[in-house]
PDB file of N, CA and C in Angstrom:
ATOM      1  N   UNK A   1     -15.962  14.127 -26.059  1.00  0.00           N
ATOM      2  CA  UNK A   1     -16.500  14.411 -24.744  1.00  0.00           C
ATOM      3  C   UNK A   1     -17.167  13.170 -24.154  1.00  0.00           C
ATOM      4  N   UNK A   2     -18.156  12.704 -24.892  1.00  0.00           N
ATOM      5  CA  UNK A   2     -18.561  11.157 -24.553  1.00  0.00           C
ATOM      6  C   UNK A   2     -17.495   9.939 -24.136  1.00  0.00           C
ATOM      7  N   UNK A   3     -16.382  10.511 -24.779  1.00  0.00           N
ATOM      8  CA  UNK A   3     -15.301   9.127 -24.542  1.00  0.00           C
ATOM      9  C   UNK A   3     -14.845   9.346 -22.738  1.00  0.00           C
ATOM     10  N   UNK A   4     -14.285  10.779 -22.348  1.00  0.00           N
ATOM     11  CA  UNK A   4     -14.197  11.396 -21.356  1.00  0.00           C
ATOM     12  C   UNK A   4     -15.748  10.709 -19.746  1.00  0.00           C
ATOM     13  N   UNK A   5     -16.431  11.013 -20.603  1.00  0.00           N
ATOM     14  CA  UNK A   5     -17.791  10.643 -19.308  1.00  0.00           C
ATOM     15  C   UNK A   5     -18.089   8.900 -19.605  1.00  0.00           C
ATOM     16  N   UNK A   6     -17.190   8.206 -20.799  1.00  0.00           N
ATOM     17  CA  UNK A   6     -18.107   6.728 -20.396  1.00  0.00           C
ATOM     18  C   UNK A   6     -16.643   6.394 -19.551  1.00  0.00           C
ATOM     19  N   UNK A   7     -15.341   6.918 -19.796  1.00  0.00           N
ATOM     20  CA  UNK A   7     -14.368   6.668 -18.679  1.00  0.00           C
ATOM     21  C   UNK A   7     -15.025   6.575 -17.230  1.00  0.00           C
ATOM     22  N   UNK A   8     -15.424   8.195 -17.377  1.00  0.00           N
ATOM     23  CA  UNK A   8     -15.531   8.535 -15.786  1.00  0.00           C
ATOM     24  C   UNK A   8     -16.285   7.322 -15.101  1.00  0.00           C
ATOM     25  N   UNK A   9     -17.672   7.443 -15.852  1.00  0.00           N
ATOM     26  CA  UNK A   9     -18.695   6.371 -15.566  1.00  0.00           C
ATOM     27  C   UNK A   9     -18.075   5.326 -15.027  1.00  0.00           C
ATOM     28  N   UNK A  10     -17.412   4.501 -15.992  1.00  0.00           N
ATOM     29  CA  UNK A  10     -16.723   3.497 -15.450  1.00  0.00           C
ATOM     30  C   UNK A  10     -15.889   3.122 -14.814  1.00  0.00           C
ATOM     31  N   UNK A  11     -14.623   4.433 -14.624  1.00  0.00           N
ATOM     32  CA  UNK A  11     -14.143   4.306 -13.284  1.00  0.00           C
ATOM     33  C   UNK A  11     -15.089   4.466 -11.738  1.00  0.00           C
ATOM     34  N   UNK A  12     -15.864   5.621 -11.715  1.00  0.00           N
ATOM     35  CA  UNK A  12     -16.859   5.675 -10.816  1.00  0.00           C
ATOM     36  C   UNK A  12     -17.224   4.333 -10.235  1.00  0.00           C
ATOM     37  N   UNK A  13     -17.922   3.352 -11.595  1.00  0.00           N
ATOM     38  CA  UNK A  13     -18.680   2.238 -11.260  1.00  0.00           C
ATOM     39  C   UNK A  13     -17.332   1.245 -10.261  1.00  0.00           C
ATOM     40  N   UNK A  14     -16.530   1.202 -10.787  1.00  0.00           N
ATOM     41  CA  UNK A  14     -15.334   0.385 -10.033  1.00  0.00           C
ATOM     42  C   UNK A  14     -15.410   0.555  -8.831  1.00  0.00           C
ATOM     43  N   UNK A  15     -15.175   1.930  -9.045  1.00  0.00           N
ATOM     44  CA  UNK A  15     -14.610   2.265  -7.334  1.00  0.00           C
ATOM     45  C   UNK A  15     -16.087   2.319  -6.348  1.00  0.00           C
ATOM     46  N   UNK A  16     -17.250   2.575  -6.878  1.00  0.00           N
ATOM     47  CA  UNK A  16     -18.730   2.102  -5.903  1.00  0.00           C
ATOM     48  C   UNK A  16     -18.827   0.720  -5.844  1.00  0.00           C
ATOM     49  N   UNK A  17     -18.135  -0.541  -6.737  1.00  0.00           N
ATOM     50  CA  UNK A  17     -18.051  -1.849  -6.586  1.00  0.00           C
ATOM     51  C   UNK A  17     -17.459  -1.919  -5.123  1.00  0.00           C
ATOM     52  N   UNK A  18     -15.721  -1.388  -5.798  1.00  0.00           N
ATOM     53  CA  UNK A  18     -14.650  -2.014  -4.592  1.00  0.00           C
ATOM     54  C   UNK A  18     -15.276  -1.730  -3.119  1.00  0.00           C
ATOM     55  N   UNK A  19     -16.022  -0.834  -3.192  1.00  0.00           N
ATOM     56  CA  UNK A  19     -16.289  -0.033  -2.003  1.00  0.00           C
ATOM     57  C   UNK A  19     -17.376  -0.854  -1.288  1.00  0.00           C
ATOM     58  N   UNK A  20     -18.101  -1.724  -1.982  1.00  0.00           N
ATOM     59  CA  UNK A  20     -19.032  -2.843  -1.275  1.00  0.00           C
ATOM     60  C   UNK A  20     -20.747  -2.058  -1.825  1.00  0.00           C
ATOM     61  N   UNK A  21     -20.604  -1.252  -2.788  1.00  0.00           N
ATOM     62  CA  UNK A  21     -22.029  -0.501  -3.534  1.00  0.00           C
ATOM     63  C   UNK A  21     -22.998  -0.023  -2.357  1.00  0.00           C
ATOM     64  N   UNK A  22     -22.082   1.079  -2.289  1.00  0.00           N
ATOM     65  CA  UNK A  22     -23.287   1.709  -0.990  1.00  0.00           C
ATOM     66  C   UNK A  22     -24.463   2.719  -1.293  1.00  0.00           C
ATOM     67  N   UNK A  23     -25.458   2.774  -0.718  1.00  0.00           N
ATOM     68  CA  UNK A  23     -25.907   3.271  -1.291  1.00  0.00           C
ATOM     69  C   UNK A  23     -26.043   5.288  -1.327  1.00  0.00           C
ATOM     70  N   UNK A  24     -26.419   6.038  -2.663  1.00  0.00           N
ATOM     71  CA  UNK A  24     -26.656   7.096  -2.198  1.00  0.00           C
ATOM     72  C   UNK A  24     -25.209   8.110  -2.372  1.00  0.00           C
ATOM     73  N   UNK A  25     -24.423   6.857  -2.789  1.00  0.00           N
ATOM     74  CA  UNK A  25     -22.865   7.996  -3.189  1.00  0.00           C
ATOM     75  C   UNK A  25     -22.556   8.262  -4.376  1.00  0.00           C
ATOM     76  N   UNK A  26     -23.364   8.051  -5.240  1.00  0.00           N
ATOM     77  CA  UNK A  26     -23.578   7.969  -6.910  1.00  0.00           C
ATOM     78  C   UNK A  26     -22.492   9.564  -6.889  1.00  0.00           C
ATOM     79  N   UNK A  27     -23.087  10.358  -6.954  1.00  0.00           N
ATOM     80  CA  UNK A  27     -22.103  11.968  -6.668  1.00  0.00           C
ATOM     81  C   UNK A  27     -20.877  11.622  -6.543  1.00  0.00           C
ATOM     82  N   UNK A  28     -20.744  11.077  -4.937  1.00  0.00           N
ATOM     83  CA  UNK A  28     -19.177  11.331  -4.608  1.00  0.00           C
ATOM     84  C   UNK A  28     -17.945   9.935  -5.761  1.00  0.00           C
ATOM     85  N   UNK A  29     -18.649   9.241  -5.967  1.00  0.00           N
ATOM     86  CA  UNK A  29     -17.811   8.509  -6.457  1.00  0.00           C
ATOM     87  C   UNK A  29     -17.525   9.027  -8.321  1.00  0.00           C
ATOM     88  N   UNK A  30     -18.456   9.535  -8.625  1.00  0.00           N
ATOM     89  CA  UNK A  30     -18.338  10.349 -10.455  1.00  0.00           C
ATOM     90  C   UNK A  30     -17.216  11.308  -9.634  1.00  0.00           C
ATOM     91  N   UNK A  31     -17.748  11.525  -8.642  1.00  0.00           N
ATOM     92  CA  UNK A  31     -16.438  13.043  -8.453  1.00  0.00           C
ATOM     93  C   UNK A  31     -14.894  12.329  -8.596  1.00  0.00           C
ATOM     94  N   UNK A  32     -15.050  11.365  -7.426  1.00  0.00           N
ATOM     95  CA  UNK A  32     -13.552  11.006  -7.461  1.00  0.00           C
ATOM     96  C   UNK A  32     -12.638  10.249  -8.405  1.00  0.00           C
ATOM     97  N   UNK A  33     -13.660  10.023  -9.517  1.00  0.00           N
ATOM     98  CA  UNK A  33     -13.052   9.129 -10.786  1.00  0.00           C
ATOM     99  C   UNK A  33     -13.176  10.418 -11.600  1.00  0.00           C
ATOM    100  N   UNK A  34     -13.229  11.081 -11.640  1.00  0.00           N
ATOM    101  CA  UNK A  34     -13.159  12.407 -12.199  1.00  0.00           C
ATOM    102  C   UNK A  34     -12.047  13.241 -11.904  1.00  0.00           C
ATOM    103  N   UNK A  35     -11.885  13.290 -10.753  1.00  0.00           N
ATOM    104  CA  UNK A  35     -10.497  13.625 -10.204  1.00  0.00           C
ATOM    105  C   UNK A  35      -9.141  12.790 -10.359  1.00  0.00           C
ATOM    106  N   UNK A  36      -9.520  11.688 -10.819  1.00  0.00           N
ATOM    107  CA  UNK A  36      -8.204  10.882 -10.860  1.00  0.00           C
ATOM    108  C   UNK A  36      -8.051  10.597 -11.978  1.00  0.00           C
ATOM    109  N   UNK A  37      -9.023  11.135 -13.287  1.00  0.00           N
ATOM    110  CA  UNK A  37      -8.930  10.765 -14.679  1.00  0.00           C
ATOM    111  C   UNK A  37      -8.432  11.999 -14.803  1.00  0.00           C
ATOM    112  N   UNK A  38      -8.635  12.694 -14.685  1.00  0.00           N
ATOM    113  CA  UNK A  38      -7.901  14.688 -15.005  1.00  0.00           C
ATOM    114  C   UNK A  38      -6.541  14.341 -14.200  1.00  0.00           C
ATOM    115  N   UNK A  39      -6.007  14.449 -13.437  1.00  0.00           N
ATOM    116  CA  UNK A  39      -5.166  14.061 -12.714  1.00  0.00           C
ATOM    117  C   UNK A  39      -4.115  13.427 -13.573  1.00  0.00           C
ATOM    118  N   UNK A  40      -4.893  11.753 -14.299  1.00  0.00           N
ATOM    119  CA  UNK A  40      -4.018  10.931 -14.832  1.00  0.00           C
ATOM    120  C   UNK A  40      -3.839  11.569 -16.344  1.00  0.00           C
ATOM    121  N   UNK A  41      -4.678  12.427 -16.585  1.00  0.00           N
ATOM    122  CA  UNK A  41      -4.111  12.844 -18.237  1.00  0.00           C
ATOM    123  C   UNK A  41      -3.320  14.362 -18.180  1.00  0.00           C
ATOM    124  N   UNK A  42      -3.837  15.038 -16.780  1.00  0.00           N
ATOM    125  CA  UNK A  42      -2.687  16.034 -16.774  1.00  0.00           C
ATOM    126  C   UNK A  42      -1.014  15.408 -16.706  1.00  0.00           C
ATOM    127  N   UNK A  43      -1.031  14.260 -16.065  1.00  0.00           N
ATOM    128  CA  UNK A  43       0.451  13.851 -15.552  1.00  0.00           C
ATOM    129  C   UNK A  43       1.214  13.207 -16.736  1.00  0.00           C
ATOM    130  N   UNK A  44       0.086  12.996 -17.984  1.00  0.00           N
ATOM    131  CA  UNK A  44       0.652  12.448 -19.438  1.00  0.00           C
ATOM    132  C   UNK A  44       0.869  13.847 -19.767  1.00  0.00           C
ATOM    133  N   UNK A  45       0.068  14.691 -19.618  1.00  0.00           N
ATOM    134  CA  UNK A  45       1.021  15.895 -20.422  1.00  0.00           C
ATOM    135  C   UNK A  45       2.072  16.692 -20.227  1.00  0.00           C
ATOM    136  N   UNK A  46       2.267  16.743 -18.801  1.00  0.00           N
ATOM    137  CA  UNK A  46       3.478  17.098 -18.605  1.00  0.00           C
ATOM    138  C   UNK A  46       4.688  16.159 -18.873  1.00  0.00           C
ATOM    139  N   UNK A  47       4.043  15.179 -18.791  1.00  0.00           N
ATOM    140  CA  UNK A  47       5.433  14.042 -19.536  1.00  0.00           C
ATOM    141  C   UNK A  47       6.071  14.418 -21.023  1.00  0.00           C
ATOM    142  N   UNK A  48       5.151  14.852 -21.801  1.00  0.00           N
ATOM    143  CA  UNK A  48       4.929  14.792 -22.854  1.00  0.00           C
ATOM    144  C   UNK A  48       5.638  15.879 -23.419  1.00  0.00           C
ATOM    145  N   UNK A  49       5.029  16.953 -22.324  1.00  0.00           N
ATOM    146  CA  UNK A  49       6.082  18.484 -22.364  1.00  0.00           C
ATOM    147  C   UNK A  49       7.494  18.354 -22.021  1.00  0.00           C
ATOM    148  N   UNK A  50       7.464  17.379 -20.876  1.00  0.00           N
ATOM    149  CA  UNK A  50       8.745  17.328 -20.917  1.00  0.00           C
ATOM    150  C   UNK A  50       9.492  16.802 -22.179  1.00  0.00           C
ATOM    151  N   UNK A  51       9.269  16.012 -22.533  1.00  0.00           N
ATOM    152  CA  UNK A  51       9.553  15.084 -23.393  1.00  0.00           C
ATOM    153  C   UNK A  51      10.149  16.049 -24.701  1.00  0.00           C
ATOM    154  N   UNK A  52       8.700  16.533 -25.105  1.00  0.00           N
ATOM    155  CA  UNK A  52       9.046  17.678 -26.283  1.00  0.00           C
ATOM    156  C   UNK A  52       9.976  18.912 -26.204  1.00  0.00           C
ATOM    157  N   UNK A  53      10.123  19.311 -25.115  1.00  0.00           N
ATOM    158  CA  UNK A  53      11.171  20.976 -24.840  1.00  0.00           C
ATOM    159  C   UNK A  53      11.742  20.318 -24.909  1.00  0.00           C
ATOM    160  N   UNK A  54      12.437  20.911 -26.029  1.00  0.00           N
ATOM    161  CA  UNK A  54      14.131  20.769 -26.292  1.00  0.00           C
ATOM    162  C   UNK A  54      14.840  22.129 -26.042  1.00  0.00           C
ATOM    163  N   UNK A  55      16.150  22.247 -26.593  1.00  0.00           N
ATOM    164  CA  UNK A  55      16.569  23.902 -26.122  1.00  0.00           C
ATOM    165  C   UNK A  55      16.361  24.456 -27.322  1.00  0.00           C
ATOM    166  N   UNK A  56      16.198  25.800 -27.158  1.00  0.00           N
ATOM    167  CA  UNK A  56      16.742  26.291 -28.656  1.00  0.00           C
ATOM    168  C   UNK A  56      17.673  27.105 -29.131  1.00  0.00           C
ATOM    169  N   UNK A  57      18.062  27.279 -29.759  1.00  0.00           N
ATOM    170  CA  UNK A  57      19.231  28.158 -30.137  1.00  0.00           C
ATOM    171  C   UNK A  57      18.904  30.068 -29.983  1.00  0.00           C
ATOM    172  N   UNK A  58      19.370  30.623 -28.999  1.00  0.00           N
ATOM    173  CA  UNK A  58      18.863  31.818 -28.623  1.00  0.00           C
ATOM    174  C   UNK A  58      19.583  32.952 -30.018  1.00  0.00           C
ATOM    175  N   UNK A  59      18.957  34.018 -30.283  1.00  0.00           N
ATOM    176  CA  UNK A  59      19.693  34.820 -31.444  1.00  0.00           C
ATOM    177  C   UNK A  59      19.939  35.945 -31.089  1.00  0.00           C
ATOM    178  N   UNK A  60      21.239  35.929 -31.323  1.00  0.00           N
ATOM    179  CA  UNK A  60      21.582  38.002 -30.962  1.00  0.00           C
ATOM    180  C   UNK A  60      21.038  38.969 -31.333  1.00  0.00           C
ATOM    181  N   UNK A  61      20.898  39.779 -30.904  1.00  0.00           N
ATOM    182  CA  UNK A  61      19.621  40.881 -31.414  1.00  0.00           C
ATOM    183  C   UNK A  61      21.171  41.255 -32.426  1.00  0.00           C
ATOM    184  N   UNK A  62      20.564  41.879 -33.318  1.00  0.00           N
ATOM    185  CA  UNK A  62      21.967  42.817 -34.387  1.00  0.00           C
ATOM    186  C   UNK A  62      22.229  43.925 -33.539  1.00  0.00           C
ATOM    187  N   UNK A  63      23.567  44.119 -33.885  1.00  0.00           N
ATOM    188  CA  UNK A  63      24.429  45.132 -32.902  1.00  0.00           C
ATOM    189  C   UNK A  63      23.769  46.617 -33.046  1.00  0.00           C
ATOM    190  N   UNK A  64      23.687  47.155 -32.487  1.00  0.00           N
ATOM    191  CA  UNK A  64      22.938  48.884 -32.189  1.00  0.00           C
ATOM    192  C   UNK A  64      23.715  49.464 -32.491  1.00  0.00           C
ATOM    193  N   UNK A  65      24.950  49.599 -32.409  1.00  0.00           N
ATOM    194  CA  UNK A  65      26.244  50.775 -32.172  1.00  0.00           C
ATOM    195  C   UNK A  65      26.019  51.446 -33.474  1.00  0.00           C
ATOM    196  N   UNK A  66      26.453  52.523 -33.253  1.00  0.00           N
ATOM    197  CA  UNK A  66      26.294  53.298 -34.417  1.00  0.00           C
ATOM    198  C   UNK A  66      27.777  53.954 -34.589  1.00  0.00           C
ATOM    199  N   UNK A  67      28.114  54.120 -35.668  1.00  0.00           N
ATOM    200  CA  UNK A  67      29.540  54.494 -36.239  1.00  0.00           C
ATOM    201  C   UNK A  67      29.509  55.845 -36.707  1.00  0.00           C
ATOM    202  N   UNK A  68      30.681  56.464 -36.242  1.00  0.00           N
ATOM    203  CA  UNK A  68      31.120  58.097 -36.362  1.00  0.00           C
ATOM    204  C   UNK A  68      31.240  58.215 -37.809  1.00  0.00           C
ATOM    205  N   UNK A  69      30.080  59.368 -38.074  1.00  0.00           N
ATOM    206  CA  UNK A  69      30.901  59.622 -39.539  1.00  0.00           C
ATOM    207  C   UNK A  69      31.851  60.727 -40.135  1.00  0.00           C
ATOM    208  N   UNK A  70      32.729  60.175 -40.890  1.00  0.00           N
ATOM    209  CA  UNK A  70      33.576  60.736 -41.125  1.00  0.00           C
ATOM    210  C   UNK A  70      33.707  62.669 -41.505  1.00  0.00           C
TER     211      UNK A  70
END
C-alpha cells in the first residue's frame, strides 16, 4: 500500500512542478496522479487478460437419451 501512495506522491509532486507549483492544489493534483496511476495499472491488466485467455476446449455434457427396454 505504501509503494501505491509514495507513487502517487510523486507523480502528484511532478505534475504541481510542471504546472509552475501553485499554490493550495495539494488535493487536486494527489487526485489526478491517482487517477492516472489506477488508470495505468488497470490498462496492464487488461493486457495481461488479454494476453492470458486462451480458448478452451468446451465438453459435451454425456448423452441423456434413454434406451427402450427390451
Amino acid at each position: 500500500m505504501q509503494d501505491i501512495e509514495n507513487s502517487i506522491r510523486e507523480r502528484a509532486y511532478h505534475l504541481w512542478d510542471d504546472a509552475g507549483r501553485p499554490d493550495g492544489q495539494a488535493d487536486n493534483f494527489w487526485l489526478i496522479a491517482q487517477h492516472q496511476l489506477l488508470e495505468a495499472s488497470l490498462d496492464q491488466l487488461v493486457a495481461v487478460a488479454k494476453v492470458s485467455k486462451k480458448p478452451r476446449a468446451v465438453k459435451k455434457p454425456a448423452s441423456t437419451k434413454k434406451t427402450k427396454a427390451a
